[in-house]
Protein backbone atom coordinates (compact mmCIF):
# COMPACT_ATOMS: atom_id res chain seq x y z
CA UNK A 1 31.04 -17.57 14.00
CA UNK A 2 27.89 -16.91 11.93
CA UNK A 3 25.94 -13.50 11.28
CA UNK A 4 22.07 -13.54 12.53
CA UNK A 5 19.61 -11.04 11.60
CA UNK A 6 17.15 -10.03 14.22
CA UNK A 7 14.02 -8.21 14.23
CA UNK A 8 13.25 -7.27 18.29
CA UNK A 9 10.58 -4.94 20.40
CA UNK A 10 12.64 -2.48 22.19
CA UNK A 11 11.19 -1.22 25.89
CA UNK A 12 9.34 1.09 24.27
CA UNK A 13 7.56 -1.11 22.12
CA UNK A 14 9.25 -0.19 19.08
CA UNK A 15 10.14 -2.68 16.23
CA UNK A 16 13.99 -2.88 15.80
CA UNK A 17 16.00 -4.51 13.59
CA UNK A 18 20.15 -5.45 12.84
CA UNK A 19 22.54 -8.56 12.76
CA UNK A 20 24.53 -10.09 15.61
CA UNK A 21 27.66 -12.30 15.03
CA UNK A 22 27.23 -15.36 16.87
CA UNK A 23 28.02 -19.03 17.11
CA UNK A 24 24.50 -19.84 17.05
CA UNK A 25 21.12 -19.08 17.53
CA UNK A 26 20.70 -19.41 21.45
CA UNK A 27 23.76 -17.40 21.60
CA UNK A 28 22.56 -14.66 19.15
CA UNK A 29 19.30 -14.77 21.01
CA UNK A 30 21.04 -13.94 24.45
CA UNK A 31 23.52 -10.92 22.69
CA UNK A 32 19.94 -9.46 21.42
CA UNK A 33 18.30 -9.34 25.10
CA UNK A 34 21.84 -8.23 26.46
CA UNK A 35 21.03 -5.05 23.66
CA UNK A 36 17.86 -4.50 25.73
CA UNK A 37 15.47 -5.87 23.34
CA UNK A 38 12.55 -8.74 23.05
CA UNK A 39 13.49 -10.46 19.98
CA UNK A 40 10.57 -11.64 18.01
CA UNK A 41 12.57 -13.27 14.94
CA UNK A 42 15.91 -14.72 14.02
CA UNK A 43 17.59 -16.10 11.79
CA UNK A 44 21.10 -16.54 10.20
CA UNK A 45 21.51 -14.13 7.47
CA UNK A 46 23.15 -16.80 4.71
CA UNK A 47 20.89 -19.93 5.70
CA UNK A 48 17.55 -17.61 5.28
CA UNK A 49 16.98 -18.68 1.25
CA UNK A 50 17.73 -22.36 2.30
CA UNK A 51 15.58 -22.52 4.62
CA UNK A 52 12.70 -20.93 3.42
CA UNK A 53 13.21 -23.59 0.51
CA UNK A 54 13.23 -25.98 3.02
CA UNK A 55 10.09 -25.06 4.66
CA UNK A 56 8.58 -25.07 1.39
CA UNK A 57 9.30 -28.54 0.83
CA UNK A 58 8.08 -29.44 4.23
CA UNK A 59 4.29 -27.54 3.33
CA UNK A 60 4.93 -25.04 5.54
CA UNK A 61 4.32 -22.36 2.94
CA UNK A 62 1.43 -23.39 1.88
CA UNK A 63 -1.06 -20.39 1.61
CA UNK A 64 -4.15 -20.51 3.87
CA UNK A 65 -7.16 -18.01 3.28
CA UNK A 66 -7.12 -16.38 6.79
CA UNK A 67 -5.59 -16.69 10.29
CA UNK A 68 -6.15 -18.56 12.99
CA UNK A 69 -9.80 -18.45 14.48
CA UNK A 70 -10.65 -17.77 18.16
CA UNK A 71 -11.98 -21.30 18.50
CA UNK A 72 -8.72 -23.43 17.07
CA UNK A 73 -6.27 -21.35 19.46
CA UNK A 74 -8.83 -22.23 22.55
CA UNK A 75 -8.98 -25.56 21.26
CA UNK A 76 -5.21 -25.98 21.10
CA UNK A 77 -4.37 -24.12 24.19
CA UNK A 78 -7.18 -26.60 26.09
CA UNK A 79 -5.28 -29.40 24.46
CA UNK A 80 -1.73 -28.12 25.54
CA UNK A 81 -2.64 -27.69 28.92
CA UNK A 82 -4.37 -31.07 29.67
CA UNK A 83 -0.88 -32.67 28.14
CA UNK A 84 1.22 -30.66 30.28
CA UNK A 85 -1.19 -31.02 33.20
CA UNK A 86 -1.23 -35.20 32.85
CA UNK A 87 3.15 -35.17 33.04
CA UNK A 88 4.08 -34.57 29.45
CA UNK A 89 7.01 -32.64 28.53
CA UNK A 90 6.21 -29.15 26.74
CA UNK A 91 8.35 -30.43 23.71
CA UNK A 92 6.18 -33.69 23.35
CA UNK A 93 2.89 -32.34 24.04
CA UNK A 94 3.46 -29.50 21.22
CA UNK A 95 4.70 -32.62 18.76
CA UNK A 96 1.61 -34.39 19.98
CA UNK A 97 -0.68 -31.42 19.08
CA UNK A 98 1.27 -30.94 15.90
CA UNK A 99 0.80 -34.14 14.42
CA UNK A 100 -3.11 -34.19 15.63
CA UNK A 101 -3.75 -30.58 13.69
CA UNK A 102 -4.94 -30.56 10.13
CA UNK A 103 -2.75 -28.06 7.59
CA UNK A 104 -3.69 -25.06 8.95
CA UNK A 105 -1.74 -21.90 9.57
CA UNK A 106 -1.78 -23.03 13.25
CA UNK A 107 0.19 -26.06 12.23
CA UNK A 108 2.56 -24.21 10.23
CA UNK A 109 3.33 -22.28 13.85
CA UNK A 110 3.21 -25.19 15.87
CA UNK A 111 6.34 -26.60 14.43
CA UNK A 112 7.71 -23.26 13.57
CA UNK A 113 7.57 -23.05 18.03
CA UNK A 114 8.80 -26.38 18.17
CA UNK A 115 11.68 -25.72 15.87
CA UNK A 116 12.62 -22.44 17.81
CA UNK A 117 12.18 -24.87 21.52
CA UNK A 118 14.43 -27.05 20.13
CA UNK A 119 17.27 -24.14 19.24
CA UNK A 120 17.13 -23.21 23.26
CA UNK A 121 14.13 -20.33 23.03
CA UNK A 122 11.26 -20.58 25.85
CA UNK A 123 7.97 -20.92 25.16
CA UNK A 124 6.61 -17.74 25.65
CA UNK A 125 9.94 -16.50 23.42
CA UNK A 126 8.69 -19.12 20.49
CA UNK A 127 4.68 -17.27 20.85
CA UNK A 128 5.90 -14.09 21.15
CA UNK A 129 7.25 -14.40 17.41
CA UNK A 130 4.02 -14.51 16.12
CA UNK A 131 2.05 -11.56 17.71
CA UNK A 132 -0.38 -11.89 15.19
CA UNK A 133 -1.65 -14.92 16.95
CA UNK A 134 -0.39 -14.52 20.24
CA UNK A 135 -1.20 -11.24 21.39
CA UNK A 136 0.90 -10.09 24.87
CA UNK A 137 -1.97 -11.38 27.16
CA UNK A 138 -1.55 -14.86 25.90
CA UNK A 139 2.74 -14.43 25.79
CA UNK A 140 2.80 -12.56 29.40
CA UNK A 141 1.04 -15.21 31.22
CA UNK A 142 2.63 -17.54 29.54
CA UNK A 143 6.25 -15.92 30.65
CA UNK A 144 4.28 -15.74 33.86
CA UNK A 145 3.42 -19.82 34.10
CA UNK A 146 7.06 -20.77 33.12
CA UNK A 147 8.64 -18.45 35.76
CA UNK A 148 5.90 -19.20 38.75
CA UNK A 149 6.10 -23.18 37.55
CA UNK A 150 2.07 -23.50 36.95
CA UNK A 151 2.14 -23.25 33.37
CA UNK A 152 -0.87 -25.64 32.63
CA UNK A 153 -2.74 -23.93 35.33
CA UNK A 154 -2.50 -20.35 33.18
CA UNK A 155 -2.70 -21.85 29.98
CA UNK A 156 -6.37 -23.80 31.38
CA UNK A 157 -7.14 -19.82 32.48
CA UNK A 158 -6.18 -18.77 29.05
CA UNK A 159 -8.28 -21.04 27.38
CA UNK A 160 -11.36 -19.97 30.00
CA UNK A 161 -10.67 -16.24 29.29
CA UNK A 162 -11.05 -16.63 25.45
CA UNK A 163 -14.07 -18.93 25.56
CA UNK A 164 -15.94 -16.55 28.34
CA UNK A 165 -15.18 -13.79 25.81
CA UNK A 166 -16.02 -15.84 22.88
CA UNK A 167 -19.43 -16.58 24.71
CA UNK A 168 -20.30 -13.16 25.39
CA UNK A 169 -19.81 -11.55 20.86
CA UNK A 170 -22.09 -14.64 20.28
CA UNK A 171 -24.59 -13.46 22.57
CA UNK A 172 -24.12 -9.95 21.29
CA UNK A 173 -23.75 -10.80 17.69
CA UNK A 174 -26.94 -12.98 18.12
CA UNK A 175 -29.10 -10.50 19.11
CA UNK A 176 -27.97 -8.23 16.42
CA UNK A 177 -29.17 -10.89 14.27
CA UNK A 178 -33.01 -9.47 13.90
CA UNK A 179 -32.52 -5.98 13.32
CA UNK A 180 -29.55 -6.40 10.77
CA UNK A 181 -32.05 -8.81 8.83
CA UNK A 182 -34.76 -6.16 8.92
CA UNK A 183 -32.65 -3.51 7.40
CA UNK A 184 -31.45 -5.97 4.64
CA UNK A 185 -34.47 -7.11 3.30
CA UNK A 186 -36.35 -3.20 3.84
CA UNK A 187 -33.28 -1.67 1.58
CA UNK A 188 -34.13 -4.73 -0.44
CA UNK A 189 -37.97 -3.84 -1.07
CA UNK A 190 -36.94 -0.41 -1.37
CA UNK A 191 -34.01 -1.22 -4.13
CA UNK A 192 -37.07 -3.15 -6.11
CA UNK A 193 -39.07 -0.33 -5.67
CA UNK A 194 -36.49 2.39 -6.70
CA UNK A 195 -35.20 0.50 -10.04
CA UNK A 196 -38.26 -1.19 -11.05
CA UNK A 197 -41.31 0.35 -9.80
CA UNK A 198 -40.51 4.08 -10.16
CA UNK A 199 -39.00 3.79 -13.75
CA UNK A 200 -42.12 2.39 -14.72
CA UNK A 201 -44.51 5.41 -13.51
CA UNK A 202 -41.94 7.94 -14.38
CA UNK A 203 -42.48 6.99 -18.16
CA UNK A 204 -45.94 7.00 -17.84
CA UNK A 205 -45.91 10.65 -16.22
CA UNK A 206 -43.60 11.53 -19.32
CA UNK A 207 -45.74 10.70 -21.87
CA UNK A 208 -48.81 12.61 -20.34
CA UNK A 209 -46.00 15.37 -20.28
CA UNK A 210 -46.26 18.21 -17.89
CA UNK A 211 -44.30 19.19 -14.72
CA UNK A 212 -44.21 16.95 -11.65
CA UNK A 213 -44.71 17.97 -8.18
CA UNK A 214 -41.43 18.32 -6.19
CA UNK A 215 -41.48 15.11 -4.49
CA UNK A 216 -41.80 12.96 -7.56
CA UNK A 217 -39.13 14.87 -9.07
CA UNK A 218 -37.00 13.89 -6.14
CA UNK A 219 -37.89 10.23 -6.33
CA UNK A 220 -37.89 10.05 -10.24
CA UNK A 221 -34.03 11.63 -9.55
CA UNK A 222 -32.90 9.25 -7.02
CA UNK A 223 -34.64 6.73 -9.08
CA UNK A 224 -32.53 7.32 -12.33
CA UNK A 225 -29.24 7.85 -10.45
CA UNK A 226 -29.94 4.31 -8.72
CA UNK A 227 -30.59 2.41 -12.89
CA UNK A 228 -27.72 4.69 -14.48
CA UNK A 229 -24.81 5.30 -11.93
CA UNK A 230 -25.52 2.92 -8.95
CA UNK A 231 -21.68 2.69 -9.29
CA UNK A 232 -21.47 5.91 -8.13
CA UNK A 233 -23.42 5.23 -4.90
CA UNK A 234 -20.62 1.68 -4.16
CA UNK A 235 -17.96 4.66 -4.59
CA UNK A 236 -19.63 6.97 -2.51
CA UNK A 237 -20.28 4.60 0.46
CA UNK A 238 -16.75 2.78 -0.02
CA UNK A 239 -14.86 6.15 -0.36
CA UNK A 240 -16.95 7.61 2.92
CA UNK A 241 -15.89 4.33 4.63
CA UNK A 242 -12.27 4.94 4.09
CA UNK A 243 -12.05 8.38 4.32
CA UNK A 244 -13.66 7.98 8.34
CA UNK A 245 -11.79 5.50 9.13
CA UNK A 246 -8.33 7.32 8.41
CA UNK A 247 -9.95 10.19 10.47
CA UNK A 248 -9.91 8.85 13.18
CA UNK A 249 -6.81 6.91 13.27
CA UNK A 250 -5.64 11.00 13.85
CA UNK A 251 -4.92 11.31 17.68
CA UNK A 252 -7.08 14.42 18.45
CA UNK A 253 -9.79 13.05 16.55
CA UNK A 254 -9.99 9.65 17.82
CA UNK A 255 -9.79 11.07 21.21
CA UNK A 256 -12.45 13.55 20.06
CA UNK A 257 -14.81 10.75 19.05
CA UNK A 258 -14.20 8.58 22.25
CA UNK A 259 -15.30 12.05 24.55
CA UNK A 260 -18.39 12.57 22.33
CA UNK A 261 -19.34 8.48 22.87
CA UNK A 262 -19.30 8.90 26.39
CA UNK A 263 -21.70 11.75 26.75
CA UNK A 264 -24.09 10.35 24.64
CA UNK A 265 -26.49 8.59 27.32
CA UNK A 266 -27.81 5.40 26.39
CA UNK A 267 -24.46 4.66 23.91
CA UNK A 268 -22.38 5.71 27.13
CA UNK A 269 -23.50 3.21 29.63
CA UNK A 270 -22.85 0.32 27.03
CA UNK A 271 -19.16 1.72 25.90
CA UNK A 272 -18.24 1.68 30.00
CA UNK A 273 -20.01 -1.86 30.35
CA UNK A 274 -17.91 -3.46 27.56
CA UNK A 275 -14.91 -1.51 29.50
CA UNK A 276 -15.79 -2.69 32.59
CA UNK A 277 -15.87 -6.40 31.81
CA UNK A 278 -12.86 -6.48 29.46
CA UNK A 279 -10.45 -4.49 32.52
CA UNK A 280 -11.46 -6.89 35.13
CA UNK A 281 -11.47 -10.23 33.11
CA UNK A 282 -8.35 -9.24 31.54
CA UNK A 283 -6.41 -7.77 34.74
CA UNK A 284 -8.05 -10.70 37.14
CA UNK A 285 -6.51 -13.27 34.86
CA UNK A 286 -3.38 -11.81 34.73
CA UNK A 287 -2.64 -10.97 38.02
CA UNK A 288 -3.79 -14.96 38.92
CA UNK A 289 -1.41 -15.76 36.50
CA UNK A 290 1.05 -14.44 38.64
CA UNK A 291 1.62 -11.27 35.76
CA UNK A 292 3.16 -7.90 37.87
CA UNK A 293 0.37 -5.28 37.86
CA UNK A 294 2.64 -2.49 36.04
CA UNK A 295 2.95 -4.83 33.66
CA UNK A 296 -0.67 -6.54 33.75
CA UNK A 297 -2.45 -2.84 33.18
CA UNK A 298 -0.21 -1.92 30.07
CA UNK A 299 -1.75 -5.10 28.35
CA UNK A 300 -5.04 -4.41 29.66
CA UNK A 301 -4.83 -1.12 28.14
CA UNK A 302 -4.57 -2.22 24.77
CA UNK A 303 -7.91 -4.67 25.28
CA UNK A 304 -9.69 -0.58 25.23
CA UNK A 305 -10.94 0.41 22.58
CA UNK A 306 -11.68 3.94 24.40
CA UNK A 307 -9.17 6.75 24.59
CA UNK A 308 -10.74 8.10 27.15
CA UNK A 309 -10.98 4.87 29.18
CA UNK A 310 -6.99 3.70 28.31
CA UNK A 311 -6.02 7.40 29.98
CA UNK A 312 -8.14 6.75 33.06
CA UNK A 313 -5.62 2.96 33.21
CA UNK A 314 -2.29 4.61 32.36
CA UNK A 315 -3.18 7.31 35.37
CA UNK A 316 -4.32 4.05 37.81
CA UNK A 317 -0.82 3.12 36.49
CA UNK A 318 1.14 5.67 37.58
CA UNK A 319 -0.16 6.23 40.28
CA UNK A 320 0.35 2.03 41.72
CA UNK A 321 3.91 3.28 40.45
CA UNK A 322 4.23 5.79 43.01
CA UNK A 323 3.09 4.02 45.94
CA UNK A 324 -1.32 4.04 45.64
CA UNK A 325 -3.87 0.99 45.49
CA UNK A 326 -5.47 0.63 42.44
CA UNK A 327 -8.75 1.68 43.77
CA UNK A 328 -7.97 5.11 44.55
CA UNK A 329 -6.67 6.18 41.34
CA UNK A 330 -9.54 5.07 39.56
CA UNK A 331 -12.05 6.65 42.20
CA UNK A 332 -10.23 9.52 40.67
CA UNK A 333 -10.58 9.26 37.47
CA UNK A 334 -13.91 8.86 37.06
CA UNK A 335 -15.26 6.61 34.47
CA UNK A 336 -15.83 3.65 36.22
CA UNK A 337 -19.04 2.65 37.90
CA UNK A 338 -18.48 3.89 42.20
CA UNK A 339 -19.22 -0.02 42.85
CA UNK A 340 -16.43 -1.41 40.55
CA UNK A 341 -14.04 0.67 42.28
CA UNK A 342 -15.57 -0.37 45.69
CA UNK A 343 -15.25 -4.19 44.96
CA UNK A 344 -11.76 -3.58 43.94
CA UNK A 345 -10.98 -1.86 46.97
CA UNK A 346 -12.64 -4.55 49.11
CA UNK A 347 -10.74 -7.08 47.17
CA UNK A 348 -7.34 -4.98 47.52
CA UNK A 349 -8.06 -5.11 51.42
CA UNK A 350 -8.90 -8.95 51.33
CA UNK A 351 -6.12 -9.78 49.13
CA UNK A 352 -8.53 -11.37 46.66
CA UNK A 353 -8.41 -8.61 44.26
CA UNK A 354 -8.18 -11.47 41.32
CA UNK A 355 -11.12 -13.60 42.51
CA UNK A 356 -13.49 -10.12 43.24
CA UNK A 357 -12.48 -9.47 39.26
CA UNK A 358 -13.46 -12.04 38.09
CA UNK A 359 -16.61 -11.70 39.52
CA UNK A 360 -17.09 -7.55 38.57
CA UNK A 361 -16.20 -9.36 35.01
CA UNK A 362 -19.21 -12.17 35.14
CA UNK A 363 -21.54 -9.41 36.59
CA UNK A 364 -20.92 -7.03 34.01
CA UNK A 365 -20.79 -9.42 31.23
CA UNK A 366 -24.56 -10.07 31.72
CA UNK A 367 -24.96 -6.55 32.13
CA UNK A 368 -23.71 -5.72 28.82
CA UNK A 369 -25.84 -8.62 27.23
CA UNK A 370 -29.03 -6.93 28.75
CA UNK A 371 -27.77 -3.52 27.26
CA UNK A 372 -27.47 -4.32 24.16
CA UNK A 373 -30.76 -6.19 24.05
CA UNK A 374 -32.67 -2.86 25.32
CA UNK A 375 -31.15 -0.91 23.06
CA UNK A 376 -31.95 -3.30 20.18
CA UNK A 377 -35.11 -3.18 21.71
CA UNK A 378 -35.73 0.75 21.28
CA UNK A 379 -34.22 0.62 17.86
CA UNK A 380 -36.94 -1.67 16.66
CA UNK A 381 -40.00 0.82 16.51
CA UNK A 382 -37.46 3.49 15.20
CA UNK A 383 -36.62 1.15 12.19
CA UNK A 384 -39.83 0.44 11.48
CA UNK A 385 -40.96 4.31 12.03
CA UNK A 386 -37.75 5.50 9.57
CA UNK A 387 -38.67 2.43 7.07
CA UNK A 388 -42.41 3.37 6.82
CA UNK A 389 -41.37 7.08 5.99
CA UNK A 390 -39.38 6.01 3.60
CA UNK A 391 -42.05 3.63 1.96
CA UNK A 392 -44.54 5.81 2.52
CA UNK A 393 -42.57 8.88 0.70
CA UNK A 394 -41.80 6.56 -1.89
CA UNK A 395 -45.98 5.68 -2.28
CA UNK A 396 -47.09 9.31 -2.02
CA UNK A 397 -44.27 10.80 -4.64
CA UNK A 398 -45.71 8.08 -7.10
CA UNK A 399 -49.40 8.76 -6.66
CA UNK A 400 -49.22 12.64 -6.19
CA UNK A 401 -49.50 13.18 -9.65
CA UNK A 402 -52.51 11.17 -10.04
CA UNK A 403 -54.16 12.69 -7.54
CA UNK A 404 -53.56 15.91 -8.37
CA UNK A 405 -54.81 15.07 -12.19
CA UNK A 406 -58.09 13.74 -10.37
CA UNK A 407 -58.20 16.96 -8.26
CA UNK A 408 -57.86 18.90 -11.64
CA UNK A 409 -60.56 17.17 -13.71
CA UNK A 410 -62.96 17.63 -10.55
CA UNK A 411 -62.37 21.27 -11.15
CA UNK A 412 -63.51 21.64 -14.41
């Protein structure tokens, strides 16, 4: 009899931890569920030091810069499935993919699973003990794929679900490209100008002596502050930075912040977009991977960033608990588009309500691509508007006091 230590999710989601006296580590994995938790990690207590020194000999504690990109776990879970899929055992196809990956964090896990497959854990157990990596999407449709018998079919969706998303922050990103290159070369001229340029005319103006007009004051201020304490402004930014984003990790705030965001009109039809497209690719793939709904709109939940928008789900949730389609509820709560919740309720009636998902998903995925482009679009002329002010400020604060000199000698 041995002593493991554990560290589980209990059914509220809450980390546990404790030791269980067992023979071995299938066992101790069995008296941990029987406790009414998901164990994540385990590990006999008085082996731990050994084999962390063993691991170490092995490379697995090597230290890699990083975790594991979007595009390596699609590659890998591509890989996996075509193995599976062509009569491979789950065992060899993972030692397969092991021995094919370069050291890389991923490899480190890939025999870290392998070990734990080899004690007696499942698959979706073995992911599930790095969430990190794995979120519950990827570990419940696993579960779902080794229950149902299909798993290469759901880890093939998998793979499609990240690369579609994937597909849609490069478009998104890309377009972004243009306007985040205006603004850093603009705050570049304008840096030049503020700590070279501006320097150089306010000593002139000094030795003439005399009192500048207000807005060269200003810009001889800002000017100094930028050559003597730009430290000050890093701090500044950096402590602002910090200081927001603990705000709103505060409940009322956050949920503050996510009301405001939704009445502001052009930002609100983009935030319910991105919504739209993440519930129904997220939910349509689960529930094709044979995931329960209950269980497939708690993880689609936490694909939201929106308070607002995760209420509206846990009420659809609810609800489907006491008996309602998922259309009505969301009719009801009013944040979704009238013709999402009509193709949902046409799928619901069809029993197709995965396949009609998907589709909402693919519409709305273009849909948020032409967003953003319109609003990048409109913020174009606005940058250029609120970058020739501030060029133009800069060019008139420097000048006034020649001008006004000329005006003064005309006088006399």
């Amino acid at each position: 009899m041995a002593t493991f230590a554990y560290k589980a999710i209990d059914k509220k989601g809450n980390e546990m931890t404790g030791m269980v006296d067992a023979e071995n580590e299938t066992i101790a994995i069995a008296e941990v569920k029987n406790l009414g938790y998901f164990p994540i990690k385990i590990y006999e207590s008085a082996k731990r030091s050994a084999q962390k020194g063993a691991k170490k000999k092995r490379g697995l504690s090597e230290f890699y810069i990083g975790g594991v990109r979007n595009k390596e776990l699609v590659v890998f879970t591509r890989q996996l499935s075509t193995l599976i899929d062509a009569g491979l055992p789950l065992l060899r196809s993972l030692n397969i993919l092991h021995d094919q990956l370069k050291p890389s964090k991923l490899r480190d896990i890939s025999e870290e699973m392998i070990e734990d497959i080899q004690a007696g854990t499942t698959f979706s157990e073995a992911l599930a003990r790095h969430p990190k990596v794995f979120d519950r999407l990827y570990v419940n449709m696993v579960r779902a794929g080794e229950i149902g018998g299909m798993l290469e079919v759901v880890l093939n969706r998998l793979a499609d679900y990240a690369e579609k998303r994937q597909a849609l922050k490069r478009r998104v990103r890309g377009a972004m490209i243009y306007p985040i290159a205006v603004l850093i070369i603009a705050a570049g001229v304008v840096g030049f100008l503020m700590v070279r340029v501006v320097p150089v005319f306010a000593g002139i103006y000094k030795d003439f002596g005399g009192d500048l007009p207000g807005p060269t004051k200003l810009l001889v201020t800002v000017s100094d502050f930028m050559v003597t304490s730009w430290w000050l402004l890093l701090v500044y930014v950096s402590g602002t930075l910090i200081f927001f984003k603990i705000l709103f990790k505060i409940p009322v705030i956050q949920r503050g912040r996510d009301h405001l965001v939704l009445k502001i009109p052009m930002i609100k039809g983009l935030v319910v977009k991105i919504a739209v497209a993440r519930f129904s690719r997220t939910l349509g793939t689960l529930i094709a991977s044979g995931v329960p709904i209950l269980q497939a709109l708690k993880i689609v939940k936490e694909t939201i960033g929106n308070v607002v928008i995760q209420n509206a789900i846990d009420y659809v949730h609810d609800s489907i608990k006491e008996g309602e389609t998922i259309a009505a509820p969301l009719e009801e709560a009013r944040v979704f588009p009238a013709m999402v919740v009509n193709m949902i309720d046409v799928g619901e009636e069809t029993g197709s309500l995965d396949a009609m998902l998907m589709k909402v998903a693919d519409s709305y995925d273009a849909e948020v691509e032409a967003a953003v482009a319109a609003l990048l679009t409109l913020m174009e002329p606005a940058m250029v508007v609120f970058l020739g002010f501030i060029v133009g400020y800069i060019v008139v604060a420097l000048y006034l006091p020649i001008f006004m000199l000329g005006d003064a000698i005309s006088g006399l």
